[in-house]
C-alpha atoms as a PDB file:
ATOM      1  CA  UNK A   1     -11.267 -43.962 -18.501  1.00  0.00           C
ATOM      2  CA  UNK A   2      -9.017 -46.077 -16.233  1.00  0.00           C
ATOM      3  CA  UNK A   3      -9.850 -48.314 -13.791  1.00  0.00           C
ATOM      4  CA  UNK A   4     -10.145 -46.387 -10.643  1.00  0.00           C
ATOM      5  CA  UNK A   5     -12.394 -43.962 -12.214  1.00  0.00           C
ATOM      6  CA  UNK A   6     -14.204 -47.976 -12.973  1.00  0.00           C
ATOM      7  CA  UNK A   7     -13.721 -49.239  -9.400  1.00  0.00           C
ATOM      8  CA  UNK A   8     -15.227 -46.082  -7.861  1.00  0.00           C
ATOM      9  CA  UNK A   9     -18.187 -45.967 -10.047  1.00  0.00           C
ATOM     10  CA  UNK A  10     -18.959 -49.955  -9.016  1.00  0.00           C
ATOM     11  CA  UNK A  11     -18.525 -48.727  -5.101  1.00  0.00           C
ATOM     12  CA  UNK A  12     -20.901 -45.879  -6.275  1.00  0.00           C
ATOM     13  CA  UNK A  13     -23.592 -48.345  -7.400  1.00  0.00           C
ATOM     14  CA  UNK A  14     -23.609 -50.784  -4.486  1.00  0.00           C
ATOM     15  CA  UNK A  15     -23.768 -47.667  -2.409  1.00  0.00           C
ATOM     16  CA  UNK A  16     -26.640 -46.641  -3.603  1.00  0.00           C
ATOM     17  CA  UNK A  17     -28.195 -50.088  -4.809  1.00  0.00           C
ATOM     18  CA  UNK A  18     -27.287 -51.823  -1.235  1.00  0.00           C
ATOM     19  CA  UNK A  19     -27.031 -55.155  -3.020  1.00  0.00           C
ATOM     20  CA  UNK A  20     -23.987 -56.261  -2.006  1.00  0.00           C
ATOM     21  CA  UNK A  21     -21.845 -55.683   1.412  1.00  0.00           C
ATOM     22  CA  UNK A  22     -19.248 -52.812   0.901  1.00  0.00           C
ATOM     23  CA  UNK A  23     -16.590 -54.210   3.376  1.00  0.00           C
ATOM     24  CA  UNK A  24     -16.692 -57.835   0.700  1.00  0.00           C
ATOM     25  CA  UNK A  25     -16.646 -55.615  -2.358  1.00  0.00           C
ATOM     26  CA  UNK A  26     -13.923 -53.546  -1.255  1.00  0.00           C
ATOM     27  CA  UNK A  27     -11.525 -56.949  -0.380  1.00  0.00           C
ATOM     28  CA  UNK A  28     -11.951 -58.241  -3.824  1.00  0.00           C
ATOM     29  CA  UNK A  29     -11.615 -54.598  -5.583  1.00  0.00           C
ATOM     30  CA  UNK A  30      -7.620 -53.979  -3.499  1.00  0.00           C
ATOM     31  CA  UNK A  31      -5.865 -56.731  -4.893  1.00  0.00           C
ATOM     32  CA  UNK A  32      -7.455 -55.993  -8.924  1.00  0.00           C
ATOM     33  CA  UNK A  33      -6.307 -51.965  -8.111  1.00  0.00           C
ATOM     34  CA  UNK A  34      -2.866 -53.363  -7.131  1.00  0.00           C
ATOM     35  CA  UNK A  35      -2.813 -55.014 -10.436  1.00  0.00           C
ATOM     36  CA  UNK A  36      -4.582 -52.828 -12.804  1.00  0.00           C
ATOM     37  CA  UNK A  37      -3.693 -49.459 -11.525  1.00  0.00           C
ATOM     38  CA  UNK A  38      -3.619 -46.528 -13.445  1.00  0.00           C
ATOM     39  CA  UNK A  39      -4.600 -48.502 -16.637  1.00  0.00           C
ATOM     40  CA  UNK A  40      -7.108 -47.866 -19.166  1.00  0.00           C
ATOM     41  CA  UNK A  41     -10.110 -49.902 -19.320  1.00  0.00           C
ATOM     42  CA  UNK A  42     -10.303 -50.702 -22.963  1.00  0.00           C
ATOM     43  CA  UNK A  43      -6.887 -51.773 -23.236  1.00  0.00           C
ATOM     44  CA  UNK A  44      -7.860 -54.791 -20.523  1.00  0.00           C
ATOM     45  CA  UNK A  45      -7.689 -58.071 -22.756  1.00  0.00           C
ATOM     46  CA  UNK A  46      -8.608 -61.530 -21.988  1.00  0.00           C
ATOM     47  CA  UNK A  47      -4.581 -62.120 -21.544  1.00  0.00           C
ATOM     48  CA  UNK A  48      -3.915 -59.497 -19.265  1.00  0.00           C
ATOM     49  CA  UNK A  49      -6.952 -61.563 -17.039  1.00  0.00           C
ATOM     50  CA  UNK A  50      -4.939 -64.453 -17.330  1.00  0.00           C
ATOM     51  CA  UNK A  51      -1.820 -62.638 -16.552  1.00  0.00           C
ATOM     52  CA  UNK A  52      -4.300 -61.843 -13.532  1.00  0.00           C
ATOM     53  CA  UNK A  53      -4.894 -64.402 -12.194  1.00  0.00           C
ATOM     54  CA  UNK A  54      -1.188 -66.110 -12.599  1.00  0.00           C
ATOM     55  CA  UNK A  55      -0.349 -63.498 -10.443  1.00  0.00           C
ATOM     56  CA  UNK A  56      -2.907 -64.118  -7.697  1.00  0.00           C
ATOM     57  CA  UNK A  57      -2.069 -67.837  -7.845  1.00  0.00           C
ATOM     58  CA  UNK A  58       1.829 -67.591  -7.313  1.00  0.00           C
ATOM     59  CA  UNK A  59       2.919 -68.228  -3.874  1.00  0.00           C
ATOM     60  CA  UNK A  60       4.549 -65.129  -2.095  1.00  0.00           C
ATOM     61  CA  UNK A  61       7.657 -64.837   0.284  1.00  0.00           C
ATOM     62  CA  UNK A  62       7.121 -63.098   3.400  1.00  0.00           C
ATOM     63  CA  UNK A  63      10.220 -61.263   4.594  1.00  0.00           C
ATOM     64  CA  UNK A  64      11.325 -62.601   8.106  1.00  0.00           C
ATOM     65  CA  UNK A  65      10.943 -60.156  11.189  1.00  0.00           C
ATOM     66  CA  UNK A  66      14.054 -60.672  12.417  1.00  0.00           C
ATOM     67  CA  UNK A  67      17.547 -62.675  11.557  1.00  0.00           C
ATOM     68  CA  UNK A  68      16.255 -65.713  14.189  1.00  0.00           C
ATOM     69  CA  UNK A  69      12.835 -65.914  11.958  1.00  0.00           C
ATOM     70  CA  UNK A  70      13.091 -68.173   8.704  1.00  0.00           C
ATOM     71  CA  UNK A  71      11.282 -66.380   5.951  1.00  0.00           C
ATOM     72  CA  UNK A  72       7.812 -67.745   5.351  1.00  0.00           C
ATOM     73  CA  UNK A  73       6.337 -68.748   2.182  1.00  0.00           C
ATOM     74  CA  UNK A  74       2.661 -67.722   1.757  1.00  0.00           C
ATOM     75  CA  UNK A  75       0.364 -70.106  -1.222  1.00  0.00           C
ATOM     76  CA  UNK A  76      -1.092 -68.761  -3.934  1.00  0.00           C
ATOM     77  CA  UNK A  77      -5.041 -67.870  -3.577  1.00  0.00           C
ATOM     78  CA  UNK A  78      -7.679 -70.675  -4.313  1.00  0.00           C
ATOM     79  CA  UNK A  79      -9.269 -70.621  -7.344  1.00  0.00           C
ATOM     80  CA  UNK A  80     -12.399 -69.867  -5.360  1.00  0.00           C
ATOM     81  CA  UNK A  81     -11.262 -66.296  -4.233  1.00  0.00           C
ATOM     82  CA  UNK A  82      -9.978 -65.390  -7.451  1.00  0.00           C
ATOM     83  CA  UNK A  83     -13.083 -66.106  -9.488  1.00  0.00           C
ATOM     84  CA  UNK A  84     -15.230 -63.670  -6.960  1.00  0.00           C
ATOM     85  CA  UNK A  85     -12.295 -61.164  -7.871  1.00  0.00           C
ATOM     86  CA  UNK A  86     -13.122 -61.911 -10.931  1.00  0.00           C
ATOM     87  CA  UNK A  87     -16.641 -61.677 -10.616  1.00  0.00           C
ATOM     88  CA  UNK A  88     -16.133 -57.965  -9.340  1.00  0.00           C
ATOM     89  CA  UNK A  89     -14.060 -57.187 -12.039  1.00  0.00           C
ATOM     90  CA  UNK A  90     -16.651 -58.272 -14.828  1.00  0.00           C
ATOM     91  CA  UNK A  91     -19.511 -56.099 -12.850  1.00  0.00           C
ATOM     92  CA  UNK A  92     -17.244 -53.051 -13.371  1.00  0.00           C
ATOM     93  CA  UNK A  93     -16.417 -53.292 -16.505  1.00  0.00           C
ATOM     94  CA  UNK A  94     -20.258 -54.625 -17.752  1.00  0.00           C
ATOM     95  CA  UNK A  95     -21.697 -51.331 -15.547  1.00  0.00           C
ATOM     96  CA  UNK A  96     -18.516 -48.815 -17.509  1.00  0.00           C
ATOM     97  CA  UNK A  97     -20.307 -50.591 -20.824  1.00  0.00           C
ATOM     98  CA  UNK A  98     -23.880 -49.934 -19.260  1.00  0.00           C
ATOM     99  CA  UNK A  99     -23.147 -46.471 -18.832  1.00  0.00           C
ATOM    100  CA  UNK A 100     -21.280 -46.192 -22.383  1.00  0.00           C
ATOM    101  CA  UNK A 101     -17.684 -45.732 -20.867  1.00  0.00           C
ATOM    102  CA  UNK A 102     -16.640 -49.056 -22.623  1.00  0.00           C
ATOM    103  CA  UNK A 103     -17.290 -49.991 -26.005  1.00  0.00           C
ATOM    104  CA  UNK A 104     -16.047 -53.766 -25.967  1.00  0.00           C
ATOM    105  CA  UNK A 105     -16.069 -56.168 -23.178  1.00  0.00           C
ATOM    106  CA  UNK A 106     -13.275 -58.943 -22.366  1.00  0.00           C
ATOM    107  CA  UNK A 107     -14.014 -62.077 -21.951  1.00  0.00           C
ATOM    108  CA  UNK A 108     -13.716 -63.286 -18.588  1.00  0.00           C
ATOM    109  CA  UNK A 109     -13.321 -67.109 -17.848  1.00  0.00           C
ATOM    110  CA  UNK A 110     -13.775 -68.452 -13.801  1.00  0.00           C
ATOM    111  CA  UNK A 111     -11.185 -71.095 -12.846  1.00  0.00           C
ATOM    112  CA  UNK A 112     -12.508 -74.658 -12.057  1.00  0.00           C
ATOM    113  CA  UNK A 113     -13.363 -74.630  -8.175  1.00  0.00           C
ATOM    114  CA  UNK A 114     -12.234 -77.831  -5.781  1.00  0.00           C
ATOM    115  CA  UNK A 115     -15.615 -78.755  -4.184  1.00  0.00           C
ATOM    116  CA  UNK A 116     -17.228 -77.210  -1.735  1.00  0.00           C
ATOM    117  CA  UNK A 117     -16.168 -78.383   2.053  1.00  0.00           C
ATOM    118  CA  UNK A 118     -18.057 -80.920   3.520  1.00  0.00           C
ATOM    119  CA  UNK A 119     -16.581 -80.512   7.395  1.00  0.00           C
ATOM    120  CA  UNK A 120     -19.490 -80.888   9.651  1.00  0.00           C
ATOM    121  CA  UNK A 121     -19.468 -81.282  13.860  1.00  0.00           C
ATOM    122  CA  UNK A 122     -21.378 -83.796  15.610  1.00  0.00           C
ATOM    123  CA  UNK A 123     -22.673 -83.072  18.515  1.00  0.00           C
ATOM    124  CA  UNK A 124     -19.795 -85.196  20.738  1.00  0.00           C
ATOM    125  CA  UNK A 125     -17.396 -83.766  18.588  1.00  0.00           C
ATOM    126  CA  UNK A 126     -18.408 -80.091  19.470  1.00  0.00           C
ATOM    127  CA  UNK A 127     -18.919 -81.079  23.027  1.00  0.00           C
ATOM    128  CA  UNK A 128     -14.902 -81.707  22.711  1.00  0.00           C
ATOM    129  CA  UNK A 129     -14.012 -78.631  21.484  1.00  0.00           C
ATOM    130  CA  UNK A 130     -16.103 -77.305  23.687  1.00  0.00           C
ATOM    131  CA  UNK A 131     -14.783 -77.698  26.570  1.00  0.00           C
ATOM    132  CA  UNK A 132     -11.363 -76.468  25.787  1.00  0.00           C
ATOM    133  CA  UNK A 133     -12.552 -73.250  25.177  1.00  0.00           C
ATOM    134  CA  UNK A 134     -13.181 -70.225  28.154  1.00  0.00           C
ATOM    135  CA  UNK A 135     -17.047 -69.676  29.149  1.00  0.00           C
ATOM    136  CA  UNK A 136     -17.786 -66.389  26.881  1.00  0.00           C
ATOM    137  CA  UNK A 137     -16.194 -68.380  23.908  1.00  0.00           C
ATOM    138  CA  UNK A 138     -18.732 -71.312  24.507  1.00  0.00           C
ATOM    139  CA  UNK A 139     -21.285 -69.194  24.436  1.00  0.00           C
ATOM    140  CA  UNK A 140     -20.256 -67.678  20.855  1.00  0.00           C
ATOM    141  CA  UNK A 141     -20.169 -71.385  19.463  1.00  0.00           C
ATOM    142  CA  UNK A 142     -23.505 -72.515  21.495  1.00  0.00           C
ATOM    143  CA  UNK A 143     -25.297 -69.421  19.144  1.00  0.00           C
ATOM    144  CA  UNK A 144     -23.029 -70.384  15.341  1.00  0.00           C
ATOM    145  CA  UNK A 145     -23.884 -74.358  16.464  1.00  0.00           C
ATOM    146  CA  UNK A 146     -27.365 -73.875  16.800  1.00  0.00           C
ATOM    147  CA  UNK A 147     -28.465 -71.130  14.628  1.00  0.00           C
ATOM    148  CA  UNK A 148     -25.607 -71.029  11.514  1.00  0.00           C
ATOM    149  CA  UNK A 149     -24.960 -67.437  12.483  1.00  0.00           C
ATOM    150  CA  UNK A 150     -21.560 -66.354  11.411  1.00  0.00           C
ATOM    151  CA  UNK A 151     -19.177 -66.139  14.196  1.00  0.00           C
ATOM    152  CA  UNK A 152     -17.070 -62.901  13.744  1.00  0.00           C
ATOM    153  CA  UNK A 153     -19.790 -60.617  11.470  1.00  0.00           C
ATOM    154  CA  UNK A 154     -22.989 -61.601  13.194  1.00  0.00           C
ATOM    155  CA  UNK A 155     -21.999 -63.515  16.664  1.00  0.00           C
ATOM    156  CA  UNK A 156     -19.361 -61.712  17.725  1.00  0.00           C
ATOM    157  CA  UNK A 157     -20.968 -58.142  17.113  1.00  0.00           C
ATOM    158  CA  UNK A 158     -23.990 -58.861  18.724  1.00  0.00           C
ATOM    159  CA  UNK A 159     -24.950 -56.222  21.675  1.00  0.00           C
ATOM    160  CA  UNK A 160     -27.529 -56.343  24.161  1.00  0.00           C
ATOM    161  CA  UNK A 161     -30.018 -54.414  22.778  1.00  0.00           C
ATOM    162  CA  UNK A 162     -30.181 -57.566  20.705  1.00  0.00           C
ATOM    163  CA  UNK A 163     -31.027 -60.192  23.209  1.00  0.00           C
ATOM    164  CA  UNK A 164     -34.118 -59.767  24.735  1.00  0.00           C
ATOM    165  CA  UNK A 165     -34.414 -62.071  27.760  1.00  0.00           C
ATOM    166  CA  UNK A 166     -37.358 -61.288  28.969  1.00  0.00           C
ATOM    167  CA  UNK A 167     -39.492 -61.569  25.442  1.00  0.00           C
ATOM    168  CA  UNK A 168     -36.867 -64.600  24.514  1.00  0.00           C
ATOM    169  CA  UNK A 169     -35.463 -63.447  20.662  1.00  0.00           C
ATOM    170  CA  UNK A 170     -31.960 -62.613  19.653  1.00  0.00           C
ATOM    171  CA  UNK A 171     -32.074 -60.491  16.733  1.00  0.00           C
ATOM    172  CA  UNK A 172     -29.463 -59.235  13.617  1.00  0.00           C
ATOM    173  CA  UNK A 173     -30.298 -55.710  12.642  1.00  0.00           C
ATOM    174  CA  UNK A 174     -31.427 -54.855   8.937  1.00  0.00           C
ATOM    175  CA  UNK A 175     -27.665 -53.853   7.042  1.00  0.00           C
ATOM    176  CA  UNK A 176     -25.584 -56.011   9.541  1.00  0.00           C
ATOM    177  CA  UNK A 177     -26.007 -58.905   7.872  1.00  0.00           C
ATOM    178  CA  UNK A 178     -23.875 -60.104   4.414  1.00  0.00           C
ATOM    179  CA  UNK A 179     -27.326 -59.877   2.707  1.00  0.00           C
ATOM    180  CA  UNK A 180     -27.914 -56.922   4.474  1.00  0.00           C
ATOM    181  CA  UNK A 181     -31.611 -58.599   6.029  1.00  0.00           C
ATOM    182  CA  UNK A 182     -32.263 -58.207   9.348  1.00  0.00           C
ATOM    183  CA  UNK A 183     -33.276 -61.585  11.274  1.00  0.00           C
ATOM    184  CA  UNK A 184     -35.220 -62.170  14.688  1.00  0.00           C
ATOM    185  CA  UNK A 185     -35.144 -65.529  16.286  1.00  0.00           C
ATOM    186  CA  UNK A 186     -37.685 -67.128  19.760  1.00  0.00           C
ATOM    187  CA  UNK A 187     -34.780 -68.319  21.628  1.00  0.00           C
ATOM    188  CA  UNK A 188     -37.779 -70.513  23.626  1.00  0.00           C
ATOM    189  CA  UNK A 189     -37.007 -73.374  21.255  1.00  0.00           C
ATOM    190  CA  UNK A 190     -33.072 -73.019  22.587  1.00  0.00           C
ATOM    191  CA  UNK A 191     -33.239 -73.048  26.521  1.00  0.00           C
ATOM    192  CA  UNK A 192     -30.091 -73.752  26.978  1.00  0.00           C
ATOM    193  CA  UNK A 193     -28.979 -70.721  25.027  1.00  0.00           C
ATOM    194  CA  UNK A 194     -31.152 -68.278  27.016  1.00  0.00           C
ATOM    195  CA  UNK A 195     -29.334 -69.715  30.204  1.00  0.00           C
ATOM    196  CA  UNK A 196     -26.023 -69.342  28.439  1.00  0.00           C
ATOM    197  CA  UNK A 197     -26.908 -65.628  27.494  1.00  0.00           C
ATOM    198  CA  UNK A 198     -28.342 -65.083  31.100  1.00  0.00           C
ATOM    199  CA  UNK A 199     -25.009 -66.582  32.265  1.00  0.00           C
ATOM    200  CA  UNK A 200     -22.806 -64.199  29.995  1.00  0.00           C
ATOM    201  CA  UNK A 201     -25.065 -60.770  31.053  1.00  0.00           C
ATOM    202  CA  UNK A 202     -23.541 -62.200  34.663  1.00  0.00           C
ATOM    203  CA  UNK A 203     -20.366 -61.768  33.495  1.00  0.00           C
ATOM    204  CA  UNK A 204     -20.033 -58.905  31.649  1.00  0.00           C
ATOM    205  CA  UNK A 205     -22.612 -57.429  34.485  1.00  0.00           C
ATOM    206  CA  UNK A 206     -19.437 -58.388  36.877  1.00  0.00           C
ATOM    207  CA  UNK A 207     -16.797 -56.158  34.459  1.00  0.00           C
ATOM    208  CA  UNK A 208     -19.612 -53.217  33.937  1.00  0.00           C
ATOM    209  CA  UNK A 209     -19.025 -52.660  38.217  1.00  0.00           C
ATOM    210  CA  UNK A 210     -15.037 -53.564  37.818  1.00  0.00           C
ATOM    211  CA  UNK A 211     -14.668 -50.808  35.124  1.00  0.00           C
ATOM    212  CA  UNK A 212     -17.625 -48.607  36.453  1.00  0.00           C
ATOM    213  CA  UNK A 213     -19.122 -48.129  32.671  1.00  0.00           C
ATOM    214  CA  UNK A 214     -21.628 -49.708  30.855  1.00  0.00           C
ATOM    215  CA  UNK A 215     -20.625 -52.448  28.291  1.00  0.00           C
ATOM    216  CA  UNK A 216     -23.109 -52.436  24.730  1.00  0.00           C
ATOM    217  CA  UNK A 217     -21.546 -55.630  23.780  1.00  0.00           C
ATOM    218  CA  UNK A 218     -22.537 -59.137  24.459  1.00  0.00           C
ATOM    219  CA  UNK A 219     -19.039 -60.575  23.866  1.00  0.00           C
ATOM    220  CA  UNK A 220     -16.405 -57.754  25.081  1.00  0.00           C
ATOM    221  CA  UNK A 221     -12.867 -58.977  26.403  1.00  0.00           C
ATOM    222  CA  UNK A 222     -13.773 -59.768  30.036  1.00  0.00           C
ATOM    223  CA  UNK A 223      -9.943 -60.383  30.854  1.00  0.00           C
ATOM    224  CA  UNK A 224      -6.639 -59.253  28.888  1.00  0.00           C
ATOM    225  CA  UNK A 225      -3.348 -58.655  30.068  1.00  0.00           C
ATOM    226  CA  UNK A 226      -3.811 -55.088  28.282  1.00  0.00           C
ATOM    227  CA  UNK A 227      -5.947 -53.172  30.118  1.00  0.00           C
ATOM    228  CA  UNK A 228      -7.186 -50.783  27.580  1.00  0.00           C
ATOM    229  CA  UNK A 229      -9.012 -53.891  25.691  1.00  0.00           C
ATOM    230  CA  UNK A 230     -11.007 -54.815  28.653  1.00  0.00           C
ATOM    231  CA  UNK A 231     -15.130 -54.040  27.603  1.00  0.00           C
ATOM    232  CA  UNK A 232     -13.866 -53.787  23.803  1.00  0.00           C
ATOM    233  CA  UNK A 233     -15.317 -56.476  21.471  1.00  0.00           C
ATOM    234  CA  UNK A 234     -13.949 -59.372  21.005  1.00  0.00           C
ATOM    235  CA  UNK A 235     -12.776 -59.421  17.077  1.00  0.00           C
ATOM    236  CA  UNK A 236     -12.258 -63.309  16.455  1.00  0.00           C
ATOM    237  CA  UNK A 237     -10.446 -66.283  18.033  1.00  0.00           C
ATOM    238  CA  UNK A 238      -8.999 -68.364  15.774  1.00  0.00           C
ATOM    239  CA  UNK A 239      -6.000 -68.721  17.477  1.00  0.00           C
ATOM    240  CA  UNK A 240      -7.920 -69.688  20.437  1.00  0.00           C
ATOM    241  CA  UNK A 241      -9.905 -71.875  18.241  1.00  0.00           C
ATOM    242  CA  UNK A 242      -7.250 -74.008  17.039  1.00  0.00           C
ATOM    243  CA  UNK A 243      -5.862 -74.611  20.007  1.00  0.00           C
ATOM    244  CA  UNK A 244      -8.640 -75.936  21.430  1.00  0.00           C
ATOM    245  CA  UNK A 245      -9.483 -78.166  18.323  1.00  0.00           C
ATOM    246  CA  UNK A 246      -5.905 -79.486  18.039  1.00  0.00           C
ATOM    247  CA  UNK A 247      -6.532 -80.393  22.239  1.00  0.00           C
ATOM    248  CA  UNK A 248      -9.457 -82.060  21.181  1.00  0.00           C
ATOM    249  CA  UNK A 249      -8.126 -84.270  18.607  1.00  0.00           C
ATOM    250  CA  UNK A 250     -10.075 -82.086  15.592  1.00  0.00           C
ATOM    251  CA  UNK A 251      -7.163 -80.138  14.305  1.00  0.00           C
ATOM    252  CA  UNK A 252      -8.717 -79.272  10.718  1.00  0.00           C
ATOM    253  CA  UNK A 253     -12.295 -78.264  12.295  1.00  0.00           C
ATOM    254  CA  UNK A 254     -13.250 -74.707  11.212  1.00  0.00           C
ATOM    255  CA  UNK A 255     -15.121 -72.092  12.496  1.00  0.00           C
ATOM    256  CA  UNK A 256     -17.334 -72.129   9.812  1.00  0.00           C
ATOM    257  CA  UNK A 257     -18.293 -75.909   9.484  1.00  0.00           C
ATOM    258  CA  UNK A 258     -20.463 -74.669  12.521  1.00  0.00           C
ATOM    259  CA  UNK A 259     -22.970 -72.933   9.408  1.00  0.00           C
ATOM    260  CA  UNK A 260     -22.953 -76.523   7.639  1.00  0.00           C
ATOM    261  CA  UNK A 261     -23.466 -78.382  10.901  1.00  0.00           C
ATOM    262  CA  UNK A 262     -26.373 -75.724  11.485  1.00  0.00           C
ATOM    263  CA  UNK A 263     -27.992 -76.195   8.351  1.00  0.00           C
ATOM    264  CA  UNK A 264     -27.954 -80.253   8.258  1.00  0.00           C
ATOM    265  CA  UNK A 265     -29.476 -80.305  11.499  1.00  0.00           C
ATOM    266  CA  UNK A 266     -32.164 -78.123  10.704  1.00  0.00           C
ATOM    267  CA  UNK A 267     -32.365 -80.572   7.631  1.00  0.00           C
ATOM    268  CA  UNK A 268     -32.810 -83.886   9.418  1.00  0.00           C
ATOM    269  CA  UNK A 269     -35.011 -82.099  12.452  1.00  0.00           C
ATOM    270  CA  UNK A 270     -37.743 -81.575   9.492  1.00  0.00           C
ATOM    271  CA  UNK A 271     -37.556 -77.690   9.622  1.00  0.00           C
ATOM    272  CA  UNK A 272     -39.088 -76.113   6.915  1.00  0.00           C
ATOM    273  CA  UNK A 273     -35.974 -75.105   3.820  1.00  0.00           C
ATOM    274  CA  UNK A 274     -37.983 -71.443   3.635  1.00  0.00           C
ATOM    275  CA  UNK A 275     -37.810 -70.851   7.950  1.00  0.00           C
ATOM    276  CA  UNK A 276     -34.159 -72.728   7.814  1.00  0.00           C
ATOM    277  CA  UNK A 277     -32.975 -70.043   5.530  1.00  0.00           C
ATOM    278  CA  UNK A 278     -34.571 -66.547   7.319  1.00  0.00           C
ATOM    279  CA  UNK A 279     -32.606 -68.518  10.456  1.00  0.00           C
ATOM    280  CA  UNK A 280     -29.208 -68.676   8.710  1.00  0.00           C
ATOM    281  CA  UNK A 281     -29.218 -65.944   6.371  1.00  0.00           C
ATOM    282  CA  UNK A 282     -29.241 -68.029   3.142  1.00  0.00           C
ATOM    283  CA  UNK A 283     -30.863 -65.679   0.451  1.00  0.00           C
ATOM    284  CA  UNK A 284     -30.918 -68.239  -2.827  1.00  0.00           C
ATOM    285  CA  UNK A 285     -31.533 -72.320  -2.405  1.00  0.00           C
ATOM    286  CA  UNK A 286     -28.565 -72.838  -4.436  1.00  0.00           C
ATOM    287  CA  UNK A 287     -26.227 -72.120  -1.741  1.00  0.00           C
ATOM    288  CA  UNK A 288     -28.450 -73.495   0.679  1.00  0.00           C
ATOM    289  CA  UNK A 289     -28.072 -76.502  -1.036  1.00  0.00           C
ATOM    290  CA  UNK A 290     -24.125 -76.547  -0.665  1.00  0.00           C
ATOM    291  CA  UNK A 291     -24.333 -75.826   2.850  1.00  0.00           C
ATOM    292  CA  UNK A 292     -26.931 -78.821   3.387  1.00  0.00           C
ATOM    293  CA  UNK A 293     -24.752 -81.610   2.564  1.00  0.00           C
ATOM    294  CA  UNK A 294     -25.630 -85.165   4.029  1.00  0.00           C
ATOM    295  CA  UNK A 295     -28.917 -84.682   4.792  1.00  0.00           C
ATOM    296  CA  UNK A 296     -30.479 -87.774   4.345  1.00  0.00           C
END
């Protein structure tokens, strides 16, 4: 057996199981197929892991695009993102023993992780940010700030069959979410979200007549100097982003210290750790936990 034949039986059993997002599983299983392709499974020894991950740690050297460009020098991935690689790579090989394809398992040691990030906004600090950012945009971080929601998987995908206005929730459908639970949350707590939200139907309302179509999505590009990605989604920022951080003096805020801010001020407001964690998505307290740093 060799490790495709591996791979695709581990993509078989989280389609089936739905216990882990496809999209993640497929990320960590390219760069192991890049490395272990064709090869048999049994012949995968603890030093060919190690050879593994000295691979995924050495820095790479992008070719330039043209002769004015210098060459750019890419780092090695964080210990962090090879030990979930890693992680993937023990499931498949502990499901090919499970289904007695592989008589002997390798042993498979993580890499010591730096700790986890402990970036956090307050509330003048995302004010400042803020406000160098276009209106749509502010919306998007109003939602992440408040609720923990992430920003490009669950913000930015939202549609308007989501957000109910009238009844006052914003909900995440079952299988949309990276632990695949659906979540419905009474904006009536948040009024100045559902005048934000009113504010952005406005606008997209205002692009619906310009284009003469209807427009699903809560966050579509309502200006571009390519026409053909006006009404489309808008797929991230974080160019954007770090503009408007490094014009607010916050150059190394990220967009997802807006889930940490989320869940320590759910923390100090006295919300209940079970409701906190349907609101943000959290599925076990231990990564809760990480994510509720400084809570006094």
């Amino acid at each position: 057996m060799r490790w495709e034949d591996v791979a695709q039986d581990l993509r078989d059993h989280y389609t089936t199981t739905k216990k882990r997002d496809l999209k993640e599983v497929e990320k960590r299983l390219e760069p192991l197929g890049e490395f272990f392709k064709g090869r048999r499974v049994r012949s995968i020894s603890p030093s060919d892991v190690t050879r593994y991950v000295k691979w995924r740690q050495t820095p790479v050297t992008m070719p330039a695009k043209n002769l004015e460009s210098p060459s750019v020098v890419k780092p090695g991935k964080a210990n962090g993102t090879i030990n979930r690689e890693l992680g993937i790579l023990n499931k498949a090989l502990r499901l090919a023993a499970r289904h007695q394809k592989l008589a002997r398992l390798p042993i498979i040691e993580l890499l010591a992780e730096s700790k986890a990030r402990e970036g956090f906004f307050e509330r003048d600090q995302y004010e400042g940010v803020r406000g160098h950012l276009r209106s749509d945009l502010q919306v998007a971080t109003d939602i992440a700030y408040a609720l923990g929601w992430r920003i490009r998987d669950e913000v930015l995908t939202l549609t308007w069959p989501q957000v109910n206005l009238k009844a006052l929730t914003l909900r995440l459908e079952p299988g949309t979410t990276k632990n695949c639970e659906g979540r419905l949350f009474p904006l009536r707590y948040f009024p100045h979200l559902v005048q934000a939200l009113h504010e952005q139907r406005e606008r997209v309302r205002a692009l619906e007549a310009k284009l003469g179509r209807v427009i699903p999505y809560v966050f579509p590009h309502l200006e571009s100097k390519r026409p053909e990605l006006l009404g489309t989604p808008v797929r991230g920022f974080k160019r954007v982003w770090k503009t408007a951080c490094k014009r607010a003096g916050l150059p190394t805020k990220l967009l997802h210290d807006f889930r940490r801010t989320a869940v320590r001020n759910m923390e100090r407001a006295g919300v209940a750790r079970s409701v906190a964690m349907q609101i943000t998505g959290h599925k076990t307290e231990s990564v809760y936990k990480r994510y509720a740093i400084g809570a006094e």
